[in-house]
N, C-alpha and C. Protein backbone atom coordinates (compact mmCIF):
# COMPACT_ATOMS: atom_id res chain seq x y z
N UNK A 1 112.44 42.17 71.87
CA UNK A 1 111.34 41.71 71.04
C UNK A 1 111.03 40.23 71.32
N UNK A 2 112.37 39.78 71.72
CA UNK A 2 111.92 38.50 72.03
C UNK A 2 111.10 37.67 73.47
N UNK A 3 111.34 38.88 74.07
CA UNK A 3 110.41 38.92 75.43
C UNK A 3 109.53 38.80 75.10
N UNK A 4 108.76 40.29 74.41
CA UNK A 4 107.54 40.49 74.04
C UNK A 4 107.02 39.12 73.85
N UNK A 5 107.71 38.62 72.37
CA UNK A 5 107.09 37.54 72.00
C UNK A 5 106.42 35.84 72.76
N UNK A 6 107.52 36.11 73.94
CA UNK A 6 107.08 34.93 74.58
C UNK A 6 106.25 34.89 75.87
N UNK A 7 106.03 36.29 75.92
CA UNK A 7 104.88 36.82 76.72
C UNK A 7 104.00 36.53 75.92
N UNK A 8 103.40 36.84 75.24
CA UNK A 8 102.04 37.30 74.72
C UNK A 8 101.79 36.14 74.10
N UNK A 9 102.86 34.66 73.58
CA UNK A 9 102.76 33.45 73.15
C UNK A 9 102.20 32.92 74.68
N UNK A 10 102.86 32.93 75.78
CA UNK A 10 102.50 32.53 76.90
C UNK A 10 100.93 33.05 77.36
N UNK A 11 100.66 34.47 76.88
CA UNK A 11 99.38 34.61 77.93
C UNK A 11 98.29 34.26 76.72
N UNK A 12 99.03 33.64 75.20
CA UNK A 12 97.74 33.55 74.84
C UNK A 12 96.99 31.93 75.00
N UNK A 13 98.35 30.82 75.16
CA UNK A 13 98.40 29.57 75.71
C UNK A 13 97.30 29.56 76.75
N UNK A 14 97.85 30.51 78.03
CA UNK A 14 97.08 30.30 79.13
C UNK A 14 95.49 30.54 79.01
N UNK A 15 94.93 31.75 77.90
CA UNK A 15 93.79 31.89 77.53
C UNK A 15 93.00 31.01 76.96
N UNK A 16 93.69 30.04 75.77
CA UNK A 16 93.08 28.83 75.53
C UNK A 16 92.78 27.84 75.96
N UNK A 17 93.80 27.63 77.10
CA UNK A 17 93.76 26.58 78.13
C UNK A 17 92.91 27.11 79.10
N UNK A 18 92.75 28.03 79.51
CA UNK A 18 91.47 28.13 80.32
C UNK A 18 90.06 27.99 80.22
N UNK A 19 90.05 28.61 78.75
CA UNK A 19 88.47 28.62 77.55
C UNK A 19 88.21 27.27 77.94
N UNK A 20 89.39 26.24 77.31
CA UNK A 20 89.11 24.99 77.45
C UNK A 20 88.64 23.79 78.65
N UNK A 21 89.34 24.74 79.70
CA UNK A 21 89.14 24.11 81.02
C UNK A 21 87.78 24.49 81.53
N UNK A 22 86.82 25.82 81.06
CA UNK A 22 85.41 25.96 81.36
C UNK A 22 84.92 25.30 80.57
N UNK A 23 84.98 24.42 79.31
CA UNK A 23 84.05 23.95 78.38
C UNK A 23 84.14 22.71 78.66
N UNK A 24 85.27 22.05 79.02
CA UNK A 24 85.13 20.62 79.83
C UNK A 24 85.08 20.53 81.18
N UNK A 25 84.81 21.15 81.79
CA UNK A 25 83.99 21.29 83.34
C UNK A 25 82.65 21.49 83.52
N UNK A 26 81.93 21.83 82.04
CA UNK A 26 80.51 21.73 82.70
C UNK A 26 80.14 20.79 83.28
N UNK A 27 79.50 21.39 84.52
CA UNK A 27 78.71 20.48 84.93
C UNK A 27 77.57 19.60 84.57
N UNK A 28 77.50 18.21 84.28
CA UNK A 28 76.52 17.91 83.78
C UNK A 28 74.82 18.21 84.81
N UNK A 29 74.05 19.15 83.78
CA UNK A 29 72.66 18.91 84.99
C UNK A 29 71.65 18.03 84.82
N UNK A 30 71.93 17.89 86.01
CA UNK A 30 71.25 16.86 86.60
C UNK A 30 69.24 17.04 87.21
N UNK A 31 69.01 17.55 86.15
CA UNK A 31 67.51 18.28 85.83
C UNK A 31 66.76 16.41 86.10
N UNK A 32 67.15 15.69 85.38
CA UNK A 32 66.40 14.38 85.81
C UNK A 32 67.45 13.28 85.58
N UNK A 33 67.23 12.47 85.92
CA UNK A 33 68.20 10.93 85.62
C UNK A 33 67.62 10.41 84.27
N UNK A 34 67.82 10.55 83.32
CA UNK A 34 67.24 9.77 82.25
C UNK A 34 67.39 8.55 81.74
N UNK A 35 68.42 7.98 83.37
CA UNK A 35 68.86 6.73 82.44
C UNK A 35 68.65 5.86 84.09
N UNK A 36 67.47 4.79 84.39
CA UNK A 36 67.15 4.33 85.18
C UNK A 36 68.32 3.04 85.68
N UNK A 37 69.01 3.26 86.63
CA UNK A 37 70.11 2.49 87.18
C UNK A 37 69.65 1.10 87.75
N UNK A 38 68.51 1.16 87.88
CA UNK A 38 68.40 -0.47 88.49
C UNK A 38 66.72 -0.98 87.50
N UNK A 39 66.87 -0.47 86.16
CA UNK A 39 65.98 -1.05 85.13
C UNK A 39 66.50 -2.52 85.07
N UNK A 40 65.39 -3.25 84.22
CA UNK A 40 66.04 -4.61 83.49
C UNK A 40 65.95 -3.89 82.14
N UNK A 41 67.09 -3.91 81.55
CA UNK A 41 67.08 -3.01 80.41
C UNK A 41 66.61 -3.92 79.09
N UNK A 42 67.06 -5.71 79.45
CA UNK A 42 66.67 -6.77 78.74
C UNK A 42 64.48 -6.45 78.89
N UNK A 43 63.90 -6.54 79.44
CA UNK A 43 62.26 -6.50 79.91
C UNK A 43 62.04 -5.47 79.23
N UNK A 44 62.77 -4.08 79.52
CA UNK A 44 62.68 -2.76 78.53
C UNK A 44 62.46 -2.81 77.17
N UNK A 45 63.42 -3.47 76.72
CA UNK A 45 63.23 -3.46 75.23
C UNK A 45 62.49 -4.26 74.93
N UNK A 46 61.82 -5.46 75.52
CA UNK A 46 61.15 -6.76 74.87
C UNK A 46 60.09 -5.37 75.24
N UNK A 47 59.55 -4.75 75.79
CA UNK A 47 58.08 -4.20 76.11
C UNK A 47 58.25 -3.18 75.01
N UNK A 48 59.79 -2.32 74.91
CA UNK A 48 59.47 -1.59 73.84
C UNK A 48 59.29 -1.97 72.00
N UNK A 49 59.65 -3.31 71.90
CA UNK A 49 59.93 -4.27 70.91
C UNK A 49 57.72 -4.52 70.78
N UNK A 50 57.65 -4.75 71.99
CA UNK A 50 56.06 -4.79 71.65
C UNK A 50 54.97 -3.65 71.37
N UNK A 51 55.50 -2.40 71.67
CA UNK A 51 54.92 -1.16 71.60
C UNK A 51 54.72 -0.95 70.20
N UNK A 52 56.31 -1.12 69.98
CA UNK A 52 56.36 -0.85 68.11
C UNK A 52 55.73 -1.68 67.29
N UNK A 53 55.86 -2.87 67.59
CA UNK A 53 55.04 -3.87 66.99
C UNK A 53 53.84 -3.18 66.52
N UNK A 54 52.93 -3.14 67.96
CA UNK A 54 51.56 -2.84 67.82
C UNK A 54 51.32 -1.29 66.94
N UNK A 55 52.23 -0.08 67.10
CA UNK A 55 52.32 1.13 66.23
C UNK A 55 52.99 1.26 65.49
N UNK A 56 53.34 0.17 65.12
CA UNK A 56 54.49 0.16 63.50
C UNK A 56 55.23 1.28 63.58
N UNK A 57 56.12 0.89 64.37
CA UNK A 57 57.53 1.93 64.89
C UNK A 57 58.83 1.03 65.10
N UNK A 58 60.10 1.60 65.08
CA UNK A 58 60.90 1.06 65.34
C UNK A 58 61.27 1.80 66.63
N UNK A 59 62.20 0.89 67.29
CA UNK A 59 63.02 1.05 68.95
C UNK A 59 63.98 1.55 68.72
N UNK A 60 64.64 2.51 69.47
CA UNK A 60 66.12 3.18 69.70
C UNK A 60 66.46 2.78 70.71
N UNK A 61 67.50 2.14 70.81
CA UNK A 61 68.58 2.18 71.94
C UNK A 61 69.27 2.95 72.26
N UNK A 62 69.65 3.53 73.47
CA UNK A 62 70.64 4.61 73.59
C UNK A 62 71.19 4.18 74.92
N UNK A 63 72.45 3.95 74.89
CA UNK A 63 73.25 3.35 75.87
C UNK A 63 73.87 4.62 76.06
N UNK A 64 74.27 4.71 77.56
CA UNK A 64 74.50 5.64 78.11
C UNK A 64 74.58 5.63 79.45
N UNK A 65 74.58 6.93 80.19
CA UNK A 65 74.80 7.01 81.58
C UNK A 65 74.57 8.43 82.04
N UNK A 66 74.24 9.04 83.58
CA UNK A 66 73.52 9.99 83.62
C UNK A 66 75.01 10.77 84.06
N UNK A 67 75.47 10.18 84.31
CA UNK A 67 76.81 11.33 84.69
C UNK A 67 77.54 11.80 83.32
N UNK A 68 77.01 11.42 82.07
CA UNK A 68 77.64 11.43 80.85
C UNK A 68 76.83 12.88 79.91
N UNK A 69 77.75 14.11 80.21
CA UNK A 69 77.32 15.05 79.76
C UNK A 69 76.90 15.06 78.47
N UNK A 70 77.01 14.54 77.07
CA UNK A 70 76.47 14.22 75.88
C UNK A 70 74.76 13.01 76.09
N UNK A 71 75.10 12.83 76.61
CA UNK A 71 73.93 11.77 77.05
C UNK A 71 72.56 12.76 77.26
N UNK A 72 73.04 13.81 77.76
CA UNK A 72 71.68 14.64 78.50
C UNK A 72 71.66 15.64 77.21
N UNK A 73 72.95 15.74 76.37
CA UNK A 73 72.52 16.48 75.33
C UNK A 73 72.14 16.18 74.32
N UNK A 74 72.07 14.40 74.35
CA UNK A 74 71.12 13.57 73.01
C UNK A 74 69.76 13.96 73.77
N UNK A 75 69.65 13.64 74.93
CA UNK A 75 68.15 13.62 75.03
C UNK A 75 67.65 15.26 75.22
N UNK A 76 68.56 16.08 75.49
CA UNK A 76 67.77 17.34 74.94
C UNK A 76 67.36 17.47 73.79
N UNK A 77 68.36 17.09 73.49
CA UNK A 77 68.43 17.21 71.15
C UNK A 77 67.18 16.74 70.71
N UNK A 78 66.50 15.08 71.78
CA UNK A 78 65.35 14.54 71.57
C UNK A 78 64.17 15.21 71.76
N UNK A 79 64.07 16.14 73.02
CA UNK A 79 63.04 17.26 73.21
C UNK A 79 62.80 17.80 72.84
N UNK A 80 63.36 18.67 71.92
CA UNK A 80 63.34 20.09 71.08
C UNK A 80 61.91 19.81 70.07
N UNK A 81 61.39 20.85 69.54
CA UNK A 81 60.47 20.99 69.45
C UNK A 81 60.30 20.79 67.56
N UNK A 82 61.10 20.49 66.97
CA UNK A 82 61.28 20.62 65.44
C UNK A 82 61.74 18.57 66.00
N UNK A 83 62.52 18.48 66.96
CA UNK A 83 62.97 16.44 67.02
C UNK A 83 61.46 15.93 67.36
N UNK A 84 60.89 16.04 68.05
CA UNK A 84 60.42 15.66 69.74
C UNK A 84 59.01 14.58 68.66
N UNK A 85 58.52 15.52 67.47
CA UNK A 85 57.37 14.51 66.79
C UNK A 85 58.05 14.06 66.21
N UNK A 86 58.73 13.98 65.47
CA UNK A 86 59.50 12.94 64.33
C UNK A 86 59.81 11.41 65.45
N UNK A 87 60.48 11.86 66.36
CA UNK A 87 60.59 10.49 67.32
C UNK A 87 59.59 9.84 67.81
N UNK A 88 58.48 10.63 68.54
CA UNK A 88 57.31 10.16 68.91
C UNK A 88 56.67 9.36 67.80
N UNK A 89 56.57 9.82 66.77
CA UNK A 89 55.75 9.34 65.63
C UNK A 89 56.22 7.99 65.18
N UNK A 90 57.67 7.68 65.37
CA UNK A 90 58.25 7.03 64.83
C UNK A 90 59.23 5.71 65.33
N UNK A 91 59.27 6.04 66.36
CA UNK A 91 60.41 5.42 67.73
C UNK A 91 59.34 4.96 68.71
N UNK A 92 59.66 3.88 69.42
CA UNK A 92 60.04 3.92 71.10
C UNK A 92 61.47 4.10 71.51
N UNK A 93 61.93 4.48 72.39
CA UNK A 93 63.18 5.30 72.68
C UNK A 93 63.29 4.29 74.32
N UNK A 94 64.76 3.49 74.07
CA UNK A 94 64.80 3.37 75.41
C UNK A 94 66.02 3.28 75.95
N UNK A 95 65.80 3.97 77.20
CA UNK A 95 67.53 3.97 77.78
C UNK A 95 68.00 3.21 78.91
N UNK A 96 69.31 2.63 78.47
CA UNK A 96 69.81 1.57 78.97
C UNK A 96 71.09 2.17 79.58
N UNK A 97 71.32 1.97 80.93
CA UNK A 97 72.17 2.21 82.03
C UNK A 97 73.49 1.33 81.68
N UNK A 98 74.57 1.87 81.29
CA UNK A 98 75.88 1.64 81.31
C UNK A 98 77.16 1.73 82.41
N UNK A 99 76.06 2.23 83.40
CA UNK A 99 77.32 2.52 84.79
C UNK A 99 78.07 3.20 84.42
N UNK A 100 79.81 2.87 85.17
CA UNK A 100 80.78 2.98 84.31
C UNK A 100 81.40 2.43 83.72
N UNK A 101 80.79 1.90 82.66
CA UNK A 101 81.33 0.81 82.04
C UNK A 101 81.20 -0.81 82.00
N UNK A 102 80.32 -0.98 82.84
CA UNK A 102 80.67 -2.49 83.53
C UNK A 102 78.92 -3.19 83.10
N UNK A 103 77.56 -2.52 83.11
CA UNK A 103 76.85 -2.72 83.08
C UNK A 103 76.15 -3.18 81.53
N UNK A 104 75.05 -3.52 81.18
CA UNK A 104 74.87 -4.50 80.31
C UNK A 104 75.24 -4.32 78.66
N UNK A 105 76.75 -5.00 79.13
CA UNK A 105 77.17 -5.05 78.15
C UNK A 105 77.65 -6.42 77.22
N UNK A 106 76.85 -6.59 77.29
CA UNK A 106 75.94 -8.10 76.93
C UNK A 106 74.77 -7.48 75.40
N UNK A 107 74.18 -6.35 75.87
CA UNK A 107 73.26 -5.29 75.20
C UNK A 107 74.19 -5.11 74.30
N UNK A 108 75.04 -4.54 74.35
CA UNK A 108 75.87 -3.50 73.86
C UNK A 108 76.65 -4.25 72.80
N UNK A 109 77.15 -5.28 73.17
CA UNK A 109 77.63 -6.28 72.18
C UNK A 109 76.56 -7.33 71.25
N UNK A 110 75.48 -7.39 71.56
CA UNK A 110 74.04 -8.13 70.82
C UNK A 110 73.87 -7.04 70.12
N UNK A 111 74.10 -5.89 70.36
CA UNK A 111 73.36 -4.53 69.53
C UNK A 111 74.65 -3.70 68.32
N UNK A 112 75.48 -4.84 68.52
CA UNK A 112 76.91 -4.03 68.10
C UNK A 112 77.28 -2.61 68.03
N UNK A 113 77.04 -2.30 69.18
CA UNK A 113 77.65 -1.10 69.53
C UNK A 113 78.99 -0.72 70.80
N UNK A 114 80.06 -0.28 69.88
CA UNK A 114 81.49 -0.72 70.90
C UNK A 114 81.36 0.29 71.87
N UNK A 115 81.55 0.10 73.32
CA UNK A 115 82.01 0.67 74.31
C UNK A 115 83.05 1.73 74.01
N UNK A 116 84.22 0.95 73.20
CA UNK A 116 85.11 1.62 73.63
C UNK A 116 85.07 3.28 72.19
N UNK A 117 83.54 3.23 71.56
CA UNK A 117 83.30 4.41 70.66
C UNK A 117 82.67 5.64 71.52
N UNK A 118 82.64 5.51 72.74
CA UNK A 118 82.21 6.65 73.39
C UNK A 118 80.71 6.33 73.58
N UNK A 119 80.10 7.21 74.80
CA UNK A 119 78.52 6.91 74.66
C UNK A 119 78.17 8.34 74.85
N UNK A 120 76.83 8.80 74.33
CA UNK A 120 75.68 7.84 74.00
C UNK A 120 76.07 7.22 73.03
N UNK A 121 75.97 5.56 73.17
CA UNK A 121 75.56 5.05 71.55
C UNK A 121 74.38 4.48 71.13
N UNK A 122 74.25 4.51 70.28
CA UNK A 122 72.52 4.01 69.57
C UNK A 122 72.54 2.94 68.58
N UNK A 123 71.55 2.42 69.10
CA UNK A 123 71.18 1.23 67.97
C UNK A 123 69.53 1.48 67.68
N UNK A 124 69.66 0.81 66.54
CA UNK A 124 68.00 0.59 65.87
C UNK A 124 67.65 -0.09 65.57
N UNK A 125 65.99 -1.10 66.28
CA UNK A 125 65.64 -2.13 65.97
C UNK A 125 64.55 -2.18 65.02
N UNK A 126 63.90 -3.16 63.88
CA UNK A 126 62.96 -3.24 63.73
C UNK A 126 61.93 -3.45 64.66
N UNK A 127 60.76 -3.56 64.47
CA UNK A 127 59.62 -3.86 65.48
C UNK A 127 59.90 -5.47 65.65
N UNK A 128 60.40 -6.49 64.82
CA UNK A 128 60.73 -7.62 65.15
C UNK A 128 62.20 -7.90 65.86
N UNK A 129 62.48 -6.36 66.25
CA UNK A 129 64.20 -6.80 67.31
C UNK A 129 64.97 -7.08 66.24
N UNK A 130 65.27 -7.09 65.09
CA UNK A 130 66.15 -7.00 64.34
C UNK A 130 67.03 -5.93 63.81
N UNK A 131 68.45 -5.73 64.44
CA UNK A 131 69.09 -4.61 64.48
C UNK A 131 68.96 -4.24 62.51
N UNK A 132 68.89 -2.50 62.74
CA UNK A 132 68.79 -1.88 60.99
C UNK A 132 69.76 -0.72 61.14
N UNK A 133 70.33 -0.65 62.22
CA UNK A 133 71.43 0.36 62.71
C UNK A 133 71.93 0.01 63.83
N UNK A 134 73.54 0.20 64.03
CA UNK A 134 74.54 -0.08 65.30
C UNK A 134 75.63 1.35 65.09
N UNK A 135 75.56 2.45 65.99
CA UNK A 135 77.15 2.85 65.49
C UNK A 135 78.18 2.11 66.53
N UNK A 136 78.71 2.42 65.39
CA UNK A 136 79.77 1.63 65.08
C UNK A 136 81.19 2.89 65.37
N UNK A 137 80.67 4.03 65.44
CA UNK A 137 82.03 4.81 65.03
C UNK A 137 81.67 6.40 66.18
N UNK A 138 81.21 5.99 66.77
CA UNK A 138 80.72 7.50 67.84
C UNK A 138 79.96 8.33 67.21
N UNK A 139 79.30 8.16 66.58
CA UNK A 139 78.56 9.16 65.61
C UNK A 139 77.71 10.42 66.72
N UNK A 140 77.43 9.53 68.03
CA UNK A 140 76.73 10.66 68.76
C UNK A 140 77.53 10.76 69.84
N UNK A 141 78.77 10.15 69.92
CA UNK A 141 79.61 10.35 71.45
C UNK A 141 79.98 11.87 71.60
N UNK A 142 79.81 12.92 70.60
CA UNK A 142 80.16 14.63 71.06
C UNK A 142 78.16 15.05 70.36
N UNK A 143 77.22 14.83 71.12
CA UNK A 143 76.01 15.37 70.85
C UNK A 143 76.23 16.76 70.67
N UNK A 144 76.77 16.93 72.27
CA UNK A 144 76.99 18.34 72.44
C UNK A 144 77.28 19.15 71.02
N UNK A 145 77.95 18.64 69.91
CA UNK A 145 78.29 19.53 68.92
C UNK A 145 77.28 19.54 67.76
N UNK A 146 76.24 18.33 67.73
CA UNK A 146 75.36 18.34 66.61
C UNK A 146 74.63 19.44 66.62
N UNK A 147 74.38 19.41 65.37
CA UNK A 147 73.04 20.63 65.18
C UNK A 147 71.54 19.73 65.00
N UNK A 148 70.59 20.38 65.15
CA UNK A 148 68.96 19.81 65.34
C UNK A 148 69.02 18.97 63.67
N UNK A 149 69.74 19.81 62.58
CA UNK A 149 69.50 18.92 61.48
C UNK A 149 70.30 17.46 61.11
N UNK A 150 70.98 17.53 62.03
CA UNK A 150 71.58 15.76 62.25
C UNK A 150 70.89 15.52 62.77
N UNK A 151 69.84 15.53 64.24
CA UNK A 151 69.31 14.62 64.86
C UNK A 151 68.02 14.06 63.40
N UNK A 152 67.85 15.49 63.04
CA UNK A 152 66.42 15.00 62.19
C UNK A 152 66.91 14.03 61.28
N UNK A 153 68.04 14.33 60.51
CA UNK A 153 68.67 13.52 59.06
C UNK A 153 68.93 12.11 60.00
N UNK A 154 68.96 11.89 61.06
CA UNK A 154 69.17 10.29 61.28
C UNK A 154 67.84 9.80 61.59
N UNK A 155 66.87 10.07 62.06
CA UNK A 155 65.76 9.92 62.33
C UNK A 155 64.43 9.83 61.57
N UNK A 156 65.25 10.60 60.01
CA UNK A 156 64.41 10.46 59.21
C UNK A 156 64.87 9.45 58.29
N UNK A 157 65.99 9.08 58.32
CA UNK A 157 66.49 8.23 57.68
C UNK A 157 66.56 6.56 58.02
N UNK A 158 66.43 6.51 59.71
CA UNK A 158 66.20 4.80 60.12
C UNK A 158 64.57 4.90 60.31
N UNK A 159 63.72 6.16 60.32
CA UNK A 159 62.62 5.45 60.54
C UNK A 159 61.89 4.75 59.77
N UNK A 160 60.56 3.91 59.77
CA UNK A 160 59.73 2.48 59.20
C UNK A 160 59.93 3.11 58.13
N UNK A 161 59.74 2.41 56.87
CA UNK A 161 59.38 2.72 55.77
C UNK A 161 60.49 3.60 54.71
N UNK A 162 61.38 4.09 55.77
CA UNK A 162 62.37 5.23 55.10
C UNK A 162 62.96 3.96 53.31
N UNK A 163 63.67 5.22 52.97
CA UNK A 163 63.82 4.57 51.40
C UNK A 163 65.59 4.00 51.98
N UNK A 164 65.79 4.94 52.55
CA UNK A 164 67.73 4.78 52.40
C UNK A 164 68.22 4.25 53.36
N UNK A 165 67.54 2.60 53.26
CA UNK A 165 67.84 1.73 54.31
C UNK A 165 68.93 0.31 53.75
């Protein structure tokens, strides 16, 4: 019996560990680069800082990187068809190239958002560049696991005018 038992403890180990080994191997696709590697990400935001201005919107930051499988699943999360007007309406959205690690993080620390919380991370400016959100705590470093009603509940909650600021 005690065979049994450490068989079937063993092949069920190996089953989980495998599940697990296909769910962290996706490949990230690489459908587009969404995160421009040789932007001035500083020029970016002053232009997106002026967009909002002029449409009374606030800016998102989203630091990140294209080899960063959550990264492509914030900005899917952003596409979807229930996100895609709430942001438009409400955002300029801009993405800032993190390399691996090494790149402007100068941004990243002006925007108080820690590196070492995982990326994507996001910040939120007023239309006058004045941060009104930093995470602070990975809130989007596993996208992959949000559902469409987190993206909306944050989006409805930093945009202009919102009450629960």
């Amino acid at each position: 019996m005690k065979l049994y038992r450490r068989i079937l403890t063993l092949a069920l180990a190996t089953a989980v560990a495998a599940s697990s080994a296909v769910c962290f191997s996706q490949p990230v696709k690489k459908e587009k680069e969404i995160y421009n590697e040789s932007a001035d990400a500083h020029a970016e935001i002053k232009e997106a800082l002026q967009k909002a201005t002029a449409e009374h919107k606030r800016v998102i930051v989203v630091f990140g990187a294209n080899w960063c499988y959550d990264c492509h699943a914030l900005d899917a999360a952003f596409h979807r068809s229930d996100v895609a007007p709430i942001l438009a309406a409400n955002y300029e959205v801009v993405h800032v190239d993190i390399g691996k690690g090494d790149k402007n993080q100068d941004l990243m620390k002006q925007y108080e958002v820690p590196m070492k919380r995982g990326i994507p991370g996001l910040a939120v400016l007023d239309a006058d560049g004045k941060l009104v959100y930093s995470q602070k705590n990975g809130e989007f470093e596993n996208a992959r696991a949000l559902a469409p009603e987190d993206f909306l509940a944050f989006l409805n909650k930093w945009k202009p005018g919102a009450q629960s600021q």
